[in-house]
Protein backbone atom coordinates (compact mmCIF):
# COMPACT_ATOMS: atom_id res chain seq x y z
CA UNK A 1 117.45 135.96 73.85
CA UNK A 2 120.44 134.51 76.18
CA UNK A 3 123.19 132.79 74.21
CA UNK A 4 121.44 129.22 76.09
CA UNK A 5 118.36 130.18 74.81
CA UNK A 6 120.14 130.38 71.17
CA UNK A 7 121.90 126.98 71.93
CA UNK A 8 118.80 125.29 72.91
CA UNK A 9 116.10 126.78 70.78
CA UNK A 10 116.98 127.06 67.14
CA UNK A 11 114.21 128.02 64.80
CA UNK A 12 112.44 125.69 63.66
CA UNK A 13 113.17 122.24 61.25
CA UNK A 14 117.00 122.67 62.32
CA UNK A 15 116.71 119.60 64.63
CA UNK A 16 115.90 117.48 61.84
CA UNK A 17 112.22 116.05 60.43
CA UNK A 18 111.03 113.78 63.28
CA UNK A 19 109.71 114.04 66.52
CA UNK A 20 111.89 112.28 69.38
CA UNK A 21 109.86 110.57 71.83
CA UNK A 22 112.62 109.18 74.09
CA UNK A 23 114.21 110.77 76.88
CA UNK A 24 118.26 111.48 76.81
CA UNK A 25 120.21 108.65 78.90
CA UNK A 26 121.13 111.07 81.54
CA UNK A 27 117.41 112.63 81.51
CA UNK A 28 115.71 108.69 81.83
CA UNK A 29 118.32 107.58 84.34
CA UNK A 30 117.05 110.64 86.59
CA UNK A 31 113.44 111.29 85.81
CA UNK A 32 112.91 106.99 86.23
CA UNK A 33 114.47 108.12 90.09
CA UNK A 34 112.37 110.45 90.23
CA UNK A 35 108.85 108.71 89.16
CA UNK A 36 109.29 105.74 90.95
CA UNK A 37 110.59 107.06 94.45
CA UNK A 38 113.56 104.05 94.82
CA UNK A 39 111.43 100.90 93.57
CA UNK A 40 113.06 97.37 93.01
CA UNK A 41 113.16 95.76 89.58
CA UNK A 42 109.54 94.94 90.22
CA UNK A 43 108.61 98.48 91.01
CA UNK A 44 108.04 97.58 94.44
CA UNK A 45 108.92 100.25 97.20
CA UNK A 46 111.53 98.85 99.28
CA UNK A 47 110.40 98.68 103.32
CA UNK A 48 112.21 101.25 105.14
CA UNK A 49 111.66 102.36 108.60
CA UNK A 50 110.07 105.89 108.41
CA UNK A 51 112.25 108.33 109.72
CA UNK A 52 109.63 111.31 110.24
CA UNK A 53 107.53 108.77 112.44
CA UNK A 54 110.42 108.04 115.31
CA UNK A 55 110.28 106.12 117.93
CA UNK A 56 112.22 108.91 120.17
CA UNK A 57 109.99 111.72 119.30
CA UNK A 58 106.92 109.74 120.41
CA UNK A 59 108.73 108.88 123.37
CA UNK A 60 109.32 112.49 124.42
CA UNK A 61 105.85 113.15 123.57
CA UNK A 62 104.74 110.68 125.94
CA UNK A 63 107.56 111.50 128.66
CA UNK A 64 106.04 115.63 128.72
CA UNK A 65 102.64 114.14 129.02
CA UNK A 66 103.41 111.95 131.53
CA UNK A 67 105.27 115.60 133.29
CA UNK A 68 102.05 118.07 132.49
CA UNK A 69 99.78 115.52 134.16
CA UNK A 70 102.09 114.68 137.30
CA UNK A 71 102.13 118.65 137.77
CA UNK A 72 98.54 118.95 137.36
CA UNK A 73 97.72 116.69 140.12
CA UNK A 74 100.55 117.80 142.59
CA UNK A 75 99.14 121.19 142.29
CA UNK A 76 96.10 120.51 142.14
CA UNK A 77 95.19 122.84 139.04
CA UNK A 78 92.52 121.76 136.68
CA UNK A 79 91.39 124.66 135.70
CA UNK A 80 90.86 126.03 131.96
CA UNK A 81 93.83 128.01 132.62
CA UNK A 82 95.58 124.90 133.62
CA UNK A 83 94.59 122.65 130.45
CA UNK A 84 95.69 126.28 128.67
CA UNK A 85 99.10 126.25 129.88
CA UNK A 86 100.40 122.79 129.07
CA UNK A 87 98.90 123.46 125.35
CA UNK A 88 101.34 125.77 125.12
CA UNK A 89 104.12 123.94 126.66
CA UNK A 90 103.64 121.40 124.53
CA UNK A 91 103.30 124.01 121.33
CA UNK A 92 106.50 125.69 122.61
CA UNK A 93 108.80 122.39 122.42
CA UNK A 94 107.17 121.95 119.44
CA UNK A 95 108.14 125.43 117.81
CA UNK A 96 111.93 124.96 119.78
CA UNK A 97 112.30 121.58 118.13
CA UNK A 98 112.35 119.51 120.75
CA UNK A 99 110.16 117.06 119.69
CA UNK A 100 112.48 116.43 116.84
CA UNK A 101 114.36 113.02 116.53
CA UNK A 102 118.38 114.37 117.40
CA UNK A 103 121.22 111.70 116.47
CA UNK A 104 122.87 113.06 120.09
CA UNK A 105 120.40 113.61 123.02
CA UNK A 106 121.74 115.47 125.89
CA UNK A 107 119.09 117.29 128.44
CA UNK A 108 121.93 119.87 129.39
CA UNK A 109 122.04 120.77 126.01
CA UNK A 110 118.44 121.04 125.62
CA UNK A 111 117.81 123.15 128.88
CA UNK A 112 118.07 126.71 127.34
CA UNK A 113 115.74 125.49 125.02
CA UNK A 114 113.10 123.35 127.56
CA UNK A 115 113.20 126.30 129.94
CA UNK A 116 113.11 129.28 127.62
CA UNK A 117 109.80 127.39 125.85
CA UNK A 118 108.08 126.93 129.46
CA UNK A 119 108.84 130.07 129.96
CA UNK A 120 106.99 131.45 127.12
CA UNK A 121 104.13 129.12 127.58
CA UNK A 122 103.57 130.78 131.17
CA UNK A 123 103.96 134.20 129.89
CA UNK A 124 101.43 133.50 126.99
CA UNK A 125 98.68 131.35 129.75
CA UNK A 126 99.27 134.44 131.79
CA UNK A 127 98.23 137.12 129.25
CA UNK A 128 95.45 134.95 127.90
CA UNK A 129 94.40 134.51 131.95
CA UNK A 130 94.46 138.05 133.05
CA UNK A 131 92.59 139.47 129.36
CA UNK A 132 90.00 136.77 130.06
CA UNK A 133 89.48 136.83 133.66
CA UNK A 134 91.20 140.29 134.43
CA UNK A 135 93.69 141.10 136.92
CA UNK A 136 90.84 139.34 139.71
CA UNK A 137 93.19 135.99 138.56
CA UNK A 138 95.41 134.37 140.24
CA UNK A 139 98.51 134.45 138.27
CA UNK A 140 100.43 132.39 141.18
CA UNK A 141 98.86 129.36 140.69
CA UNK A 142 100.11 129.23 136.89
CA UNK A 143 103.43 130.45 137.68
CA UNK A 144 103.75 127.44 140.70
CA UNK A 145 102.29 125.05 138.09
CA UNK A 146 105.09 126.46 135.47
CA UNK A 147 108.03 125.59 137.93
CA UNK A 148 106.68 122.26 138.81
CA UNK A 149 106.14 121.33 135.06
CA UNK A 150 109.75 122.42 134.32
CA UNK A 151 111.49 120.37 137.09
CA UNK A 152 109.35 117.44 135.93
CA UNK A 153 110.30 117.91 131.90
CA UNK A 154 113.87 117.92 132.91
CA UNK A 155 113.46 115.25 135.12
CA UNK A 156 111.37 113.31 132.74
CA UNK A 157 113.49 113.96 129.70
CA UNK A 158 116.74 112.57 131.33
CA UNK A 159 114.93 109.57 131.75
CA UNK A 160 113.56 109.20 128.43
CA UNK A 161 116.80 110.51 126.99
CA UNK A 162 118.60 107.60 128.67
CA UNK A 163 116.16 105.11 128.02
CA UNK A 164 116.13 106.09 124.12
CA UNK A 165 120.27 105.45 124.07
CA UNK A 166 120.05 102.48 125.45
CA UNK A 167 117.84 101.20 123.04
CA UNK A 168 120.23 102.56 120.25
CA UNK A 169 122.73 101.23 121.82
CA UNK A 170 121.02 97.62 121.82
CA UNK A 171 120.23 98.22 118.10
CA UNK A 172 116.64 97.95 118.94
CA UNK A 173 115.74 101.11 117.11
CA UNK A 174 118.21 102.03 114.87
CA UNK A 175 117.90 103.40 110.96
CA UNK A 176 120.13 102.03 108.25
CA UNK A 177 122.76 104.26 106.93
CA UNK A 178 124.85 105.34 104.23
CA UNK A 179 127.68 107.82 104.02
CA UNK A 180 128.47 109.60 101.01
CA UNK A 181 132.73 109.94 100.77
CA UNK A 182 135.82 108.15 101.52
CA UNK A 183 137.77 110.90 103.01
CA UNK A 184 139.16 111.15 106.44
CA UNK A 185 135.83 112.80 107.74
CA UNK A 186 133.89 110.23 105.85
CA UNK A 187 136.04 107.29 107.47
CA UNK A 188 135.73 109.13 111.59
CA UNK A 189 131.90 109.23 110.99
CA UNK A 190 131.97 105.63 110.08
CA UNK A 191 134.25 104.43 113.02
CA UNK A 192 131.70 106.49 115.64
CA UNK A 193 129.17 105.26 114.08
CA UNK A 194 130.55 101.67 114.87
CA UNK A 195 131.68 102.46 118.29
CA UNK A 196 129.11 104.81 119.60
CA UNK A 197 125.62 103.12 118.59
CA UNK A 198 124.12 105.68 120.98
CA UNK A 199 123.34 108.24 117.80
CA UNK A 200 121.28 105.70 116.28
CA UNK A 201 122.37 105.28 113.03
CA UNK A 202 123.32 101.78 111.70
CA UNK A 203 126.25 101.85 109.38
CA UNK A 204 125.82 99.90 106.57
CA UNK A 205 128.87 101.25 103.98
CA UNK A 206 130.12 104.42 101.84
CA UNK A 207 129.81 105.43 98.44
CA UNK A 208 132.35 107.39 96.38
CA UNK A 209 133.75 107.80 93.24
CA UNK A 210 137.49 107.13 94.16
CA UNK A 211 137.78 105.62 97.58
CA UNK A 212 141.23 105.71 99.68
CA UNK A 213 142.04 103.69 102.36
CA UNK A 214 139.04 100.97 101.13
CA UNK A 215 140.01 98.26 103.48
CA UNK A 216 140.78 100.43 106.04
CA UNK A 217 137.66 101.92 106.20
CA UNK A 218 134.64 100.27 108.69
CA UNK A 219 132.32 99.00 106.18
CA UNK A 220 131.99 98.34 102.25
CA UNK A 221 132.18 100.22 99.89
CA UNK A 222 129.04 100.20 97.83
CA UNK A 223 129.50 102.03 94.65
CA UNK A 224 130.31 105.36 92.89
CA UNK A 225 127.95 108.29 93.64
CA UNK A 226 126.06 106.82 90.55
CA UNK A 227 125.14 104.12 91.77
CA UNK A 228 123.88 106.06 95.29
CA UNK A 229 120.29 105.26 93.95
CA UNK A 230 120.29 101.43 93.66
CA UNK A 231 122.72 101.45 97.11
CA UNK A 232 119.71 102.83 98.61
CA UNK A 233 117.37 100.43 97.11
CA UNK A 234 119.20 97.57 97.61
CA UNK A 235 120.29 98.15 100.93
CA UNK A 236 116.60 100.04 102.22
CA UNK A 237 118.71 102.61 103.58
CA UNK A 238 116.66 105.51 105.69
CA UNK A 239 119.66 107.82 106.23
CA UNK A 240 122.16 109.12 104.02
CA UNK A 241 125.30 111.41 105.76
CA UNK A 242 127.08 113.18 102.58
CA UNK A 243 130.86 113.79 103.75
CA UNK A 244 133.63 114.62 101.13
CA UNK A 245 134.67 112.41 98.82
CA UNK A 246 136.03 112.55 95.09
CA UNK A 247 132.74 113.17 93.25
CA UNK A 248 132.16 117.19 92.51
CA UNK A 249 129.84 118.17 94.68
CA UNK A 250 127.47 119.31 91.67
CA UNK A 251 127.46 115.73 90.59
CA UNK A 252 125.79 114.60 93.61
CA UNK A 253 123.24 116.81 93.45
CA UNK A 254 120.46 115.01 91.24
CA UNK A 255 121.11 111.30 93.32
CA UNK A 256 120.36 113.00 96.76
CA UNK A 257 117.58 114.61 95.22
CA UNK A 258 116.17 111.77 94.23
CA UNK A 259 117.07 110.45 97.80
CA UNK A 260 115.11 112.86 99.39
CA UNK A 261 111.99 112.15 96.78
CA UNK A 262 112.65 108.30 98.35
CA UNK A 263 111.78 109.64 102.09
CA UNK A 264 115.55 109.24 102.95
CA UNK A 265 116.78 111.51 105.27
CA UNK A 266 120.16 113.65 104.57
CA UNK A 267 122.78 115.10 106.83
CA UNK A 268 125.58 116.98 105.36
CA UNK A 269 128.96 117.69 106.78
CA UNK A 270 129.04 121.55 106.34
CA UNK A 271 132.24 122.76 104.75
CA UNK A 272 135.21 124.75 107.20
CA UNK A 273 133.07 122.82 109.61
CA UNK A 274 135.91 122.90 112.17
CA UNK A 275 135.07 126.64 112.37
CA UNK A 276 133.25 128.08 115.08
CA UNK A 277 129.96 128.44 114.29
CA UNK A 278 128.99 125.27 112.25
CA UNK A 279 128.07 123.85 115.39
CA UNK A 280 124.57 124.53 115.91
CA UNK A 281 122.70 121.42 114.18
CA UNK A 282 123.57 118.17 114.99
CA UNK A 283 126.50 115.90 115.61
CA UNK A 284 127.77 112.68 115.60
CA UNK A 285 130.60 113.04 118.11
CA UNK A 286 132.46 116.15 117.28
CA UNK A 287 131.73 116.36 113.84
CA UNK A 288 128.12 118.53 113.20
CA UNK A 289 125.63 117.91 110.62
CA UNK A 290 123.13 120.08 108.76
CA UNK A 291 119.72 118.35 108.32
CA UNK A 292 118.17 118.86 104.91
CA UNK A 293 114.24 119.20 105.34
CA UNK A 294 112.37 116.29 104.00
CA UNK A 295 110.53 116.43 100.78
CA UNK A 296 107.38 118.31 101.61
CA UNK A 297 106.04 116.50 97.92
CA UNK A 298 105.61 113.24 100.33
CA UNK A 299 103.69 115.33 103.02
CA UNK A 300 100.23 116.51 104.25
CA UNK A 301 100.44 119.52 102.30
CA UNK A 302 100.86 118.48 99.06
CA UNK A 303 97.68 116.14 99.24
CA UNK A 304 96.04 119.62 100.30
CA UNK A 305 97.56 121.18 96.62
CA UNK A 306 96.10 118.37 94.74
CA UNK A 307 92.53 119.45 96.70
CA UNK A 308 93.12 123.03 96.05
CA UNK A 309 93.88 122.35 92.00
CA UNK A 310 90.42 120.40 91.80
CA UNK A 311 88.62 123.18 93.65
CA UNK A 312 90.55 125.94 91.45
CA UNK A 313 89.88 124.53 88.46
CA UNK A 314 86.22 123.43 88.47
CA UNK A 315 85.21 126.34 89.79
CA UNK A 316 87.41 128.45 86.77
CA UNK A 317 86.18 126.32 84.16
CA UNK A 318 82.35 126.82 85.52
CA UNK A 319 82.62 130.76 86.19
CA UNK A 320 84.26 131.02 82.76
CA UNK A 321 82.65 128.75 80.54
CA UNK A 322 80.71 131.97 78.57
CA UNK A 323 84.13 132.78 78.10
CA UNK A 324 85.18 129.40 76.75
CA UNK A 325 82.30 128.84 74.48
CA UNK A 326 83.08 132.44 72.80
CA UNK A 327 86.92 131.61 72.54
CA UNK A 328 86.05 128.62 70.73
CA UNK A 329 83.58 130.05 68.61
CA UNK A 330 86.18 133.06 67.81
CA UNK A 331 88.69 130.26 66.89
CA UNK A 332 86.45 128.18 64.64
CA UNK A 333 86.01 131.46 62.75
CA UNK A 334 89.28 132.16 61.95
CA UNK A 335 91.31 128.78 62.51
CA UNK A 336 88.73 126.17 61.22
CA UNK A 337 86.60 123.67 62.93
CA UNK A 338 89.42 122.30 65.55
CA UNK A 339 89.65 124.75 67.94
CA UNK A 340 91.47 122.61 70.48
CA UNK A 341 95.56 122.09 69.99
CA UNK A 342 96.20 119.05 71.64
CA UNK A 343 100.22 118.83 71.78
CA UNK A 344 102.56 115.87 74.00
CA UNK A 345 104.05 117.11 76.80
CA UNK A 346 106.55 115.95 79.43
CA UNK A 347 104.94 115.68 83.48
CA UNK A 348 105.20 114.20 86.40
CA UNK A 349 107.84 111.44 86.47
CA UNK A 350 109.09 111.78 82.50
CA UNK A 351 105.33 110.51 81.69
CA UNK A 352 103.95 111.83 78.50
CA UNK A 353 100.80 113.41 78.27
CA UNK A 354 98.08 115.60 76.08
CA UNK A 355 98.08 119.29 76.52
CA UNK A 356 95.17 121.16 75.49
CA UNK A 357 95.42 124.49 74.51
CA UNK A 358 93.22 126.87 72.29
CA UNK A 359 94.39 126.29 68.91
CA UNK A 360 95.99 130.40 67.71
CA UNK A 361 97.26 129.47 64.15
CA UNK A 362 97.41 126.00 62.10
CA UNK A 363 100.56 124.18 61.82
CA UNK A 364 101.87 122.95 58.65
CA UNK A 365 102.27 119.50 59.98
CA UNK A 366 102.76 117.66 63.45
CA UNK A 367 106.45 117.71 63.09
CA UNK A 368 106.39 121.68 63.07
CA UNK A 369 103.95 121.42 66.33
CA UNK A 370 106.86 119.29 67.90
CA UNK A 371 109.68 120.78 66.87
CA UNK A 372 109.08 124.59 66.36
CA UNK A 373 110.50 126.74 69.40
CA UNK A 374 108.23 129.32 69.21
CA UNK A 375 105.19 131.19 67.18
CA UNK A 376 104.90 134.00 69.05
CA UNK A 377 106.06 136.28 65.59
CA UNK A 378 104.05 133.92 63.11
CA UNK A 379 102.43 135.75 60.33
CA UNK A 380 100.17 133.23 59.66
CA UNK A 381 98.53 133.94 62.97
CA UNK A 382 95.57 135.94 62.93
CA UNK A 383 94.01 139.10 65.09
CA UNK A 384 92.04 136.03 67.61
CA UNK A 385 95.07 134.37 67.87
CA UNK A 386 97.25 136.84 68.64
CA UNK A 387 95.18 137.91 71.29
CA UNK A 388 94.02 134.88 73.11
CA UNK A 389 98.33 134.23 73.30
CA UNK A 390 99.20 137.76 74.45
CA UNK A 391 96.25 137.53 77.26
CA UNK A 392 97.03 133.35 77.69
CA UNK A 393 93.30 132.95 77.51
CA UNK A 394 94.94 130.25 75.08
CA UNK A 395 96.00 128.50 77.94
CA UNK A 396 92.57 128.15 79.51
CA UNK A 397 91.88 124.63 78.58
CA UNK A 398 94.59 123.43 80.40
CA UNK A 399 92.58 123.36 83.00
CA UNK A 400 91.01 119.90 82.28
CA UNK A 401 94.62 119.13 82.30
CA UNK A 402 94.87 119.70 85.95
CA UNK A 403 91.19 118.28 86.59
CA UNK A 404 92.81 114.98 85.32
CA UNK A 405 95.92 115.22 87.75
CA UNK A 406 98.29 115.84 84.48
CA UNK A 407 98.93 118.88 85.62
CA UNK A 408 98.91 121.45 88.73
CA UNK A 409 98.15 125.27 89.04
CA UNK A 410 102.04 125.68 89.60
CA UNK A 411 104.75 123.76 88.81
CA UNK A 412 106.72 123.89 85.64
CA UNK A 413 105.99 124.06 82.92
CA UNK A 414 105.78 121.55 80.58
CA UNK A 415 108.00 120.77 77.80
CA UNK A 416 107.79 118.83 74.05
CA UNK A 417 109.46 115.11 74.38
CA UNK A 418 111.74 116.60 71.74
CA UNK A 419 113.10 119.52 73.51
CA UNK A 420 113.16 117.47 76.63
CA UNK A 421 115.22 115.29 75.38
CA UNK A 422 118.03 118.13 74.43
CA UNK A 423 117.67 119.81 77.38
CA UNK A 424 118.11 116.99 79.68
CA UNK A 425 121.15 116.37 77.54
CA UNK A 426 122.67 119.44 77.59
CA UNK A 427 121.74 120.41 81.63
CA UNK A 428 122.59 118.49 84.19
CA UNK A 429 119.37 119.54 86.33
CA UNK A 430 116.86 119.50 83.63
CA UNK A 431 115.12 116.41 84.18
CA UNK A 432 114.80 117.16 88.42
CA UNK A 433 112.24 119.27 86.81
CA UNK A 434 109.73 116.15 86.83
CA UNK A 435 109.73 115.64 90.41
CA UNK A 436 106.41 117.53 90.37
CA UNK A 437 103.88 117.68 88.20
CA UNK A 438 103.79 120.66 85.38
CA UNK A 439 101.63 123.68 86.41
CA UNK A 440 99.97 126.36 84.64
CA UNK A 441 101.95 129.07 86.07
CA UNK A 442 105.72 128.88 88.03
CA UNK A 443 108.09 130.77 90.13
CA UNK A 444 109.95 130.54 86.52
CA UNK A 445 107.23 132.12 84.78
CA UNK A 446 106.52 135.00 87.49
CA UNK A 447 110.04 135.78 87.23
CA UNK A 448 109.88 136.61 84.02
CA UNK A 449 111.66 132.92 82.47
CA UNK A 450 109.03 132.68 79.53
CA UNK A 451 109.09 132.53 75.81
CA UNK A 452 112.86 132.94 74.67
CA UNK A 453 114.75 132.99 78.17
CA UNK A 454 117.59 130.92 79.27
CA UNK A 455 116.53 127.37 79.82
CA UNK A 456 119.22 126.84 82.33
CA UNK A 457 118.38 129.76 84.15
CA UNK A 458 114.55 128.63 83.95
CA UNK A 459 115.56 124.77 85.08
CA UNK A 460 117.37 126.40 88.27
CA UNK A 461 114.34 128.78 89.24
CA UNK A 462 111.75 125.43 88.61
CA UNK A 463 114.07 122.91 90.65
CA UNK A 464 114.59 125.55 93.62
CA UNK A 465 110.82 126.03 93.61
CA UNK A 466 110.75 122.13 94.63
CA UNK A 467 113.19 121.79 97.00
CA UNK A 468 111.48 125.12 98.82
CA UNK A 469 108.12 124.26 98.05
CA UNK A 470 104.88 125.20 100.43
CA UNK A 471 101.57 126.16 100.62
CA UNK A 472 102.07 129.73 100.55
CA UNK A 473 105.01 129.50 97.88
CA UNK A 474 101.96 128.34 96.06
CA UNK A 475 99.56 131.32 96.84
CA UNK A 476 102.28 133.52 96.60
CA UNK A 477 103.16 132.65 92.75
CA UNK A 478 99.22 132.23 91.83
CA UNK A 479 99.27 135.87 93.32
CA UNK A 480 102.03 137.42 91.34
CA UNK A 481 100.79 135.43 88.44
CA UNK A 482 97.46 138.14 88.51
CA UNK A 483 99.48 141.06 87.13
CA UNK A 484 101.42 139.04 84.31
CA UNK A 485 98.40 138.24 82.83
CA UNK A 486 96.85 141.83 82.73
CA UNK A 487 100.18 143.22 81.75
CA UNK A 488 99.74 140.31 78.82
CA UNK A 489 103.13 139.32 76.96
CA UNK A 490 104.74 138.10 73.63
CA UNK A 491 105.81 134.48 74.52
C-alpha cells in the first residue's frame, strides 16, 4: 500500500461511527461546477453564443462551395471523377484545419496548407480514377480542374477572409471574453483585443488573484481565479484566454475545467512563448495561443457511449442471466436470503446513488458497509464469496446500474459519500472525478489503481481519462479490461 493509500484508507471504525453524507466544501464547490455546466441561481444555463458552431467556419464552407462549383462549370467536368475530387478537397481542408474558426485569418498564411490539401485531393481522385477506370482515363482533365479549384479557393478565401474581419471589426460577430491574469502579457492581450477587433474576441475583463496595474489595465477586473466560475456565468462569457497572473497555475486547474464542461472555449499563453517554436497555433497579434480541445462529454460521441452502454449491458445481462440466477442462488446458500448489496455511491455530478453488487460476506452493520476500506482479507467471507470478488462476477449487477444511466461501462469508479468526502478534502482534483459518470471498469483500474493503491495517483489517471476521452479510449480500456478479469485479483 502507498503511504496515500495509508493516509486515506485506515481500517475500518477509525473515522468515527457515522456515515457522512455531505460533500467537503472544496469537493461541493467543484462537483456543483461540474453537475450543473455554469447555471444561474435558478439553474438556468446562461445563453452563450456557441463557439463550435461559427459563423466564419460556415462561411468558408460556403466560400469553397461556391469555388468547387465555379470550377466545375468553367471546365466543364461533371463527371463521377469530378464530384470525387471536390469530396476530397473539401475532406482535405477539413483534415488541414482549415475549416476551423482562427482568431487571425490570413490566406498567405493558409496557402501551404490550401495548396498542399488540393494537392492531395488530386493525387487521391487520380489513384481512385486510374484503379477504377485504368490508365484509358484522362488524368488531365482532373489535374486542369485541380488548378482551377485552387486559384478559385485562394481567390475565394481572401474574400471571405476579408469579409469575416470586417464583421469582427463591426462587432457583428464577436464572442465574449475573459482573460485569466493581470500581468504584462495579460494587460497587451487586453489592449489588442480593444484596438484590433479583427480577432473577434470581445473583451469583457480579467480575473486574478492579485492584480497590478488595476486601473491601468483595459477592462475590470472581475474576481480572483475563484470566482472564474460565476465571472463566466454572470458575464455569459464563450472564451476564456489564461495568461499569467498570481494564482499557481495548479490552482486554476479545476475552474477551467469546469469551464470547458460549460462549452467555453480556452486559449493558453504557452510558457517561454517568446521562443521560437511556440508559434504554430494561434495568435492575437504577436502573442500565440494554444487551443485546448473542447469537452468531447458535450459532443456527438458521447451520446453514442450512452447507446453503446444500453446495448452492452442488455445484451450482458440477457447472455448471462444462467449465470446470474446461479450466483444468486450460490449466495443465498452461504450469505442468507439477500443476495443483493445495495451500497450509496458518489456519480455523475456529486449525485448519490444505489450500487448493486452481489452480496460476498454480511456486514455487521451499515456503518461498517460505509466506512470499511476494504474486505478483501475478511475471514468472515466464505469460499462463494471469495470467488465471485477475485473473478468480479460480484460486480455483475452493476449492470442495471448502467441500464439506469447511474453508471457507464468506463468511467471511474465510484466512491462511498464518506470517503468522498475525505478525499475531496485532502486532493485538490478529487472531485473533477464527477465530470462523468462512474463506470464499471477505468483507465485507473486497467492500470492496475485498484483495491489499496494511491488515491491520488488513481484521481490523476481518472481525471486524464476525461480530459482525453474518445470512442476508442473507450474500446481500448473495455479491451484491456478482458485479461484483468481472467488473471482475477485480491481487491
Amino acid at each position: 500500500m502507498t503511504q496515500t493509500s495509508r493516509q486515506l484508507a485506515p481500517p475500518a471504525g477509525q473515522w468515527g461511527s457515522t456515515t457522512l453524507r455531505a460533500l467537503g466544501e472544496r469537493g461541493k464547490k467543484v462537483i456543483g461546477l461540474h453537475r450543473d455546466g455554469i447555471a444561474d441561481a435558478r439553474g438556468r444555463r446562461p445563453r452563450r453564443r456557441p463557439w463550435h458552431l461559427p459563423r466564419a467556419s460556415i462561411g468558408m464552407l460556403i466560400s469553397d462551395g461556391i469555388a468547387l462549383l465555379t470550377a466545375a462549370t468553367l471546365t466543364g467536368q461533371h463527371t463521377q471523377s469530378a464530384v470525387m475530387l471536390s469530396v476530397l478537397v473539401v475532406a482535405a481542408l477539413q483534415g488541414a484545419g482549415l475549416y476551423r474558426t482562427r482568431l487571425t485569418l490570413s490566406v498567405l498564411d493558409d496557402l501551404p496548407a490550401l495548396l498542399g490539401g488540393i494537392s492531395f485531393a488530386t493525387l487521391g481522385a487520380t489513384l481512385i480514377t486510374m484503379a477504377a477506370v485504368g490508365l484509358r482515363s484522362d488524368i488531365s482533365a482532373i489535374v486542369i480542374q485541380s488548378v482551377v479549384i485552387a486559384v478559385l479557393v485562394v481567390v475565394g478565401r481572401t474574400g471571405a477572409y476579408a469579409t469575416i474581419r470586417w464583421a469582427r471589426g463591426r462587432r457583428l460577430s464577436n464572442y465574449r471574453t475573459l482573460i485569466v491574469g493581470c500581468d504584462e502579457v495579460g494587460a497587451r492581450l487586453g489592449t489588442a483585443l480593444n484596438e484590433h477587433p479583427e480577432h473577434g474576441l470581445r473583451l469583457v475583463g480579467f480575473v486574478d488573484d492579485h492584480p497590478v496595474g488595476r486601473n491601468e489595465l483595459p477592462a475590470p477586473v472581475l474576481g480572483t481565479s475563484t470566482d472564474l466560475a460565476a465571472a463566466v456565468e454572470r458575464e455569459r462569457i464563450a472564451v476564456v484566454v489564461v495568461a499569467f497572473g498570481a494564482a499557481p497555475a495548479q490552482d486554476l486547474i479545476a475552474p477551467l475545467r469546469g469551464c470547458a464542461t460549460a462549452d467555453c472555449q480556452i486559449f493558453v499563453v504557452p510558457r517561454l512563448f517568446e521562443l521560437p517554436g511556440s508559434g504554430h497555433g494561434d495568435r492575437i497579434r504577436a502573442i500565440p495561443l494554444i487551443r485546448l480541445p473542447r469537452s468531447a462529454v458535450r459532443g456527438v460521441s458521447w451520446r453514442v457511449k450512452r447507446l453503446f452502454d444500453i446495448v452492452v449491458a442488455g445484451f450482458t445481462l440477457l447472455l448471462f442471466s444462467p449465470l446470474l440466477a446461479a450466483i444468486a442462488l450460490a449466495v443465498r446458500r452461504e450469505c442468507g436470503p439477500d443476495v443483493l448489496f445495495r451500497q450509496q455511491r458518489v456519480g455523475l455530478g456529486g449525485r448519490e446513488f444505489t450500487m448493486y453488487k452481489f452480496r460476498s460476506l454480511t456486514p455487521i452493520d451499515d456503518n461498517e458497509s460505509q466506512t470499511r476500506w476494504s474486505v478483501a482479507n475478511d475471514g468472515r467471507m466464505g469460499p462463494v464469496g471469495k470467488l465471485i470478488r477475485r473473478t468480479s462476477l460480484d460486480e455483475l449487477p452493476q449492470l442495471f446500474n448502467v441500464l439506469r444511466g447511474d453508471m457507464s461501462i468506463v468511467g471511474p469508479r465510484p466512491e462511498r459519500p464518506f470517503f468522498v468526502e475525505k478525499f475531496s478534502d485532502a486532493i485538490d482534483s478529487y472531485a473533477d472525478r464527477h465530470r462523468v459518470p462512474a463506470g464499471l471498469t477505468g483507465w485507473a483500474a486497467v492500470s492496475g489503481l485498484r483495491g489499496d493503491t494511491s488515491i491520488e495517483e488513481r484521481a490523476h489517471y481518472d481525471n486524464f481519462y476525461i480530459d482525453n476521452w474518445s470512442l476508442w479510449l473507450d474500446m481500448k480500456i473495455v479491451l484491456w479490461t478482458l485479461p484483468v478479469l481472467l488473471r482475477g485479483h485480491d481487491g
